[in-house]
C-alpha atoms as a PDB file:
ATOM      1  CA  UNK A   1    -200.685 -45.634  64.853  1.00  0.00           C
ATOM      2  CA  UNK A   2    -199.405 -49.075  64.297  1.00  0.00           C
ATOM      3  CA  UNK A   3    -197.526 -50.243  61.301  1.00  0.00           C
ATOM      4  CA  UNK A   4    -199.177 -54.025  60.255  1.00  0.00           C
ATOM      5  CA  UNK A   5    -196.398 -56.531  58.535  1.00  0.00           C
ATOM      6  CA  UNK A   6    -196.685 -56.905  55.126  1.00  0.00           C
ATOM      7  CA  UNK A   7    -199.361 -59.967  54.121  1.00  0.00           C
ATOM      8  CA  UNK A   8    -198.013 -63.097  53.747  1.00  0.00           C
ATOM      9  CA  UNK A   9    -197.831 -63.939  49.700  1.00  0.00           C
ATOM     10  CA  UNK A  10    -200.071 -66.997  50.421  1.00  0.00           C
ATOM     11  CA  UNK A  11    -202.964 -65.272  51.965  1.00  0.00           C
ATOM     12  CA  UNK A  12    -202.333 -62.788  48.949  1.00  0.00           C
ATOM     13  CA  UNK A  13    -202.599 -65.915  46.004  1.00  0.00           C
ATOM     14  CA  UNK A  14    -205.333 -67.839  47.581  1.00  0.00           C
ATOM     15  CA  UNK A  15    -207.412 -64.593  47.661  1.00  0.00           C
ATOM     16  CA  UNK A  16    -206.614 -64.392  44.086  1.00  0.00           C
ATOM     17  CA  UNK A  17    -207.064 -67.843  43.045  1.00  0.00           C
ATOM     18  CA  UNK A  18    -210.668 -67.739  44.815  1.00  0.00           C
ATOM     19  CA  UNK A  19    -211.834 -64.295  43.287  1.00  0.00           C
ATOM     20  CA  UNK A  20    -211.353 -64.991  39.814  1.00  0.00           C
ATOM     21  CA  UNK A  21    -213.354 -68.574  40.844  1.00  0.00           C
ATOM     22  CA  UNK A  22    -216.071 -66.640  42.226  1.00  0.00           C
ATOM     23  CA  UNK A  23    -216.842 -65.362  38.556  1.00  0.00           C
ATOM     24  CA  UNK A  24    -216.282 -68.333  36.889  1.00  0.00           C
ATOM     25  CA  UNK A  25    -219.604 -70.114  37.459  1.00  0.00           C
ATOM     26  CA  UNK A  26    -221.699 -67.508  35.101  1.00  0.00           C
ATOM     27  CA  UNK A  27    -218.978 -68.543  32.774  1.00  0.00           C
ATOM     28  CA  UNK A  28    -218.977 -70.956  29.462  1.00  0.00           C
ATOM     29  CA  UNK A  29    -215.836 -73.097  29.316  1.00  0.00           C
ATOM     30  CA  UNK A  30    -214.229 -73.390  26.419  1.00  0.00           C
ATOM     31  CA  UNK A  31    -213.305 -77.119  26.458  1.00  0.00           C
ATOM     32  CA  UNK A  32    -214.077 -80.502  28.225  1.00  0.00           C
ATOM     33  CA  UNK A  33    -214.715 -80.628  32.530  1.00  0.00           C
ATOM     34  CA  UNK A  34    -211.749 -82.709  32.916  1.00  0.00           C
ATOM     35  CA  UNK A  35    -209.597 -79.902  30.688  1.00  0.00           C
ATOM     36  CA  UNK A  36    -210.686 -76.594  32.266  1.00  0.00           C
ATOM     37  CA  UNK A  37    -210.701 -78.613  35.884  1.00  0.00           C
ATOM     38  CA  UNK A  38    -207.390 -79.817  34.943  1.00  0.00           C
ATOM     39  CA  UNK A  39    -206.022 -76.167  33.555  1.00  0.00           C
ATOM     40  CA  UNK A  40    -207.445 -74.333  36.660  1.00  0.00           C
ATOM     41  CA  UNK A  41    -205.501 -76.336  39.079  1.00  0.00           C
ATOM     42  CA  UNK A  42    -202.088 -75.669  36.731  1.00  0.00           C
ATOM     43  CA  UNK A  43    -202.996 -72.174  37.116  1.00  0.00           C
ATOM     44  CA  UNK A  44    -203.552 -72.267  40.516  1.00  0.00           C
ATOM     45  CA  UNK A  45    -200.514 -73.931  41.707  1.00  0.00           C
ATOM     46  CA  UNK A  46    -198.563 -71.966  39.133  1.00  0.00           C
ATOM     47  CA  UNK A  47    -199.813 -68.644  40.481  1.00  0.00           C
ATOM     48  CA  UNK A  48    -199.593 -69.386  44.153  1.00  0.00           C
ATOM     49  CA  UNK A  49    -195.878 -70.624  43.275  1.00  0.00           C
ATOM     50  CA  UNK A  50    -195.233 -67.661  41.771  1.00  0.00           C
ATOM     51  CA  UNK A  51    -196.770 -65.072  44.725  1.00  0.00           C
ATOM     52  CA  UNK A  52    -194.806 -67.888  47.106  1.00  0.00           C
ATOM     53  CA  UNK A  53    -191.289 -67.349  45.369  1.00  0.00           C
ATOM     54  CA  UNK A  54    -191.659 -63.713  45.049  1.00  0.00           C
ATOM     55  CA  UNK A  55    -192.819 -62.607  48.302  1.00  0.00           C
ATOM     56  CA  UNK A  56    -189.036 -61.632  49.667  1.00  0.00           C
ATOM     57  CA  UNK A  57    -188.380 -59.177  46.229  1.00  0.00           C
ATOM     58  CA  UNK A  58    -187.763 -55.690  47.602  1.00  0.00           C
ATOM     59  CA  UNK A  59    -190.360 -52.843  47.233  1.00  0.00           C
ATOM     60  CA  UNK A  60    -189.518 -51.941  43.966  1.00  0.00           C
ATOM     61  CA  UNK A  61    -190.147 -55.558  42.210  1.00  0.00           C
ATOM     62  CA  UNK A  62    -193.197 -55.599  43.686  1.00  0.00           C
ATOM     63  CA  UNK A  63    -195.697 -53.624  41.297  1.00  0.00           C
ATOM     64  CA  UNK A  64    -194.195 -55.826  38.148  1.00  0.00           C
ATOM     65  CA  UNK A  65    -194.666 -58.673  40.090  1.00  0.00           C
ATOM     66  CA  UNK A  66    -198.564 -57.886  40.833  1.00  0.00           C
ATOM     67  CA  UNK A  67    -198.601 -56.901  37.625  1.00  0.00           C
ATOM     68  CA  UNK A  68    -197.479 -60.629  36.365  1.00  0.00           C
ATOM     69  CA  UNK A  69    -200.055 -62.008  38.958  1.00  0.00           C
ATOM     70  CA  UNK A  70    -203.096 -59.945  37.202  1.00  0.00           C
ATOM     71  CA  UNK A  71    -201.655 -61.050  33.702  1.00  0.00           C
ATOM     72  CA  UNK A  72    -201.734 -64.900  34.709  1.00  0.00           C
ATOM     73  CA  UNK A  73    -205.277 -64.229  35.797  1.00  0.00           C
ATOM     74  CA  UNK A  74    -206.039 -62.709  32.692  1.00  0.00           C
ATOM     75  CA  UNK A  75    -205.162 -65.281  30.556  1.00  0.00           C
ATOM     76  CA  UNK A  76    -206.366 -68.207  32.531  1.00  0.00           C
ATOM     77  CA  UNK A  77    -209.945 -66.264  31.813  1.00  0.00           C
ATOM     78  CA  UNK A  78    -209.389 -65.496  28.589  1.00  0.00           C
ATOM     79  CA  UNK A  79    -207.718 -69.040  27.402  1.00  0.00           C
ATOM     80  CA  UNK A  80    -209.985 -71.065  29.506  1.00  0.00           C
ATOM     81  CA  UNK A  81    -213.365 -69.334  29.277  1.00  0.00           C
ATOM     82  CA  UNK A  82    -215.648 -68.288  25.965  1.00  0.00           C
ATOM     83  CA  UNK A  83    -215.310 -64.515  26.858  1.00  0.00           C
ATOM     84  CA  UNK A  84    -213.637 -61.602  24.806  1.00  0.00           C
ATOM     85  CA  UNK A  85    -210.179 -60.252  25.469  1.00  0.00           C
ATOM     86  CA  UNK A  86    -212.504 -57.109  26.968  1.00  0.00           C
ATOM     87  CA  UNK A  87    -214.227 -59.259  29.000  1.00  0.00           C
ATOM     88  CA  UNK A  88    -211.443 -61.263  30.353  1.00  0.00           C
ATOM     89  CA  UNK A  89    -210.578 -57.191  31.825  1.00  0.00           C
ATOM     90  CA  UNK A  90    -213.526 -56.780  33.238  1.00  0.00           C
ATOM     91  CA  UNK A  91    -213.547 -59.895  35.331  1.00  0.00           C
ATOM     92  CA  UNK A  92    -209.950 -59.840  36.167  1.00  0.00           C
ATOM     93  CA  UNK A  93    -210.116 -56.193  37.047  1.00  0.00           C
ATOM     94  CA  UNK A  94    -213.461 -56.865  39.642  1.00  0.00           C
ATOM     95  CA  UNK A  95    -211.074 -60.243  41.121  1.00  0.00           C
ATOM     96  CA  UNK A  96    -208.552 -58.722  41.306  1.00  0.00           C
ATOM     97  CA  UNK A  97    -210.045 -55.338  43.766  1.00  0.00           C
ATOM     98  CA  UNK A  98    -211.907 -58.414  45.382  1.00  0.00           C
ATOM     99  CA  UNK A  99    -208.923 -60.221  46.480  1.00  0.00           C
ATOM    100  CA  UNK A 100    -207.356 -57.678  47.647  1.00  0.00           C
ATOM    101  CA  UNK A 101    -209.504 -56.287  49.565  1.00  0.00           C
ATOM    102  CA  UNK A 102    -210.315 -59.464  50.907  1.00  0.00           C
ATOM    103  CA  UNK A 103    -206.441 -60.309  51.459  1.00  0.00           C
ATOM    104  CA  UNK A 104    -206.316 -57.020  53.434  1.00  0.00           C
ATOM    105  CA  UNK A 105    -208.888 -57.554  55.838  1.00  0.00           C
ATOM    106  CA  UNK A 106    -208.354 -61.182  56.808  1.00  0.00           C
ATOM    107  CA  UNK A 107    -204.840 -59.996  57.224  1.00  0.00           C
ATOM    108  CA  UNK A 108    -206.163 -57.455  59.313  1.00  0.00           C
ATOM    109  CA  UNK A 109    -208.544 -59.333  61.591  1.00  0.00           C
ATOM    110  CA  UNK A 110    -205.958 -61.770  61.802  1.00  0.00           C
ATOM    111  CA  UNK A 111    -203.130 -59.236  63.447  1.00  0.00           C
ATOM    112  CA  UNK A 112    -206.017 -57.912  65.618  1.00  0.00           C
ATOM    113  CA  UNK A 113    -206.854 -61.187  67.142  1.00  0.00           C
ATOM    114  CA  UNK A 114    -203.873 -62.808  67.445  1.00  0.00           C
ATOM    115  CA  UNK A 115    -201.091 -60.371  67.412  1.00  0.00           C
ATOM    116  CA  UNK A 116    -198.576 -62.759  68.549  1.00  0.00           C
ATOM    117  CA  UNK A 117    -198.366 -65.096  66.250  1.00  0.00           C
ATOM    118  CA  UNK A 118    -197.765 -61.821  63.566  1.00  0.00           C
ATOM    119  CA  UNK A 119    -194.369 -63.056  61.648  1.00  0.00           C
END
């Protein structure tokens, strides 16, 4: 069997960033267009910044710093969003399984089709 290289942190935070915008449409905004529009992209680049400067911590860092990612998520749906601190879970929970599933197999096609240009 072969062993596939870790995916790359970016792949991992634009997954992310996309699955918790995939449930955001059904969603009421709790202030202006120009605020949550404006808040979404801080999140964004402050998550994918985050996922970027962690993605060398050794195996052991990792979990608390998935479990940072999740808890950015969280609040960006529960501060931007008219939901409940319960529903804010639920959402984050289904984006989160989402993105990493979807994470995993672009990573996967992507070692599959072009296995030399695997870091």
């Amino acid at each position: 069997m072969t062993a596939l290289p870790d995916i790359p942190r970016l792949y991992t935070a634009l997954a992310e960033c996309l699955a918790v915008l995939l449930f955001t449409p059904a969603l009421a905004p709790r202030f202006s267009k120009a605020v949550t529009v404006g808040v979404t992209l801080l999140w964004a680049a402050g998550l994918s910044a985050f996922l970027g400067l962690t993605g060398d911590v050794p195996g052991g860092l990792w979990i608390p710093c998935m479990v940072t990612a999740i808890g950015l998520s969280y609040l960006y749906l529960w501060g931007v969003w008219s939901i409940t601190l319960l529903e804010a879970g639920y959402h984050c929970s289904r984006a989160f399984l989402l993105a990493e599933l979807f994470a995993s197999v672009k990573w996967q096609l992507h070692c599959g089709l072009w296995p030399s240009r695997v870091p």
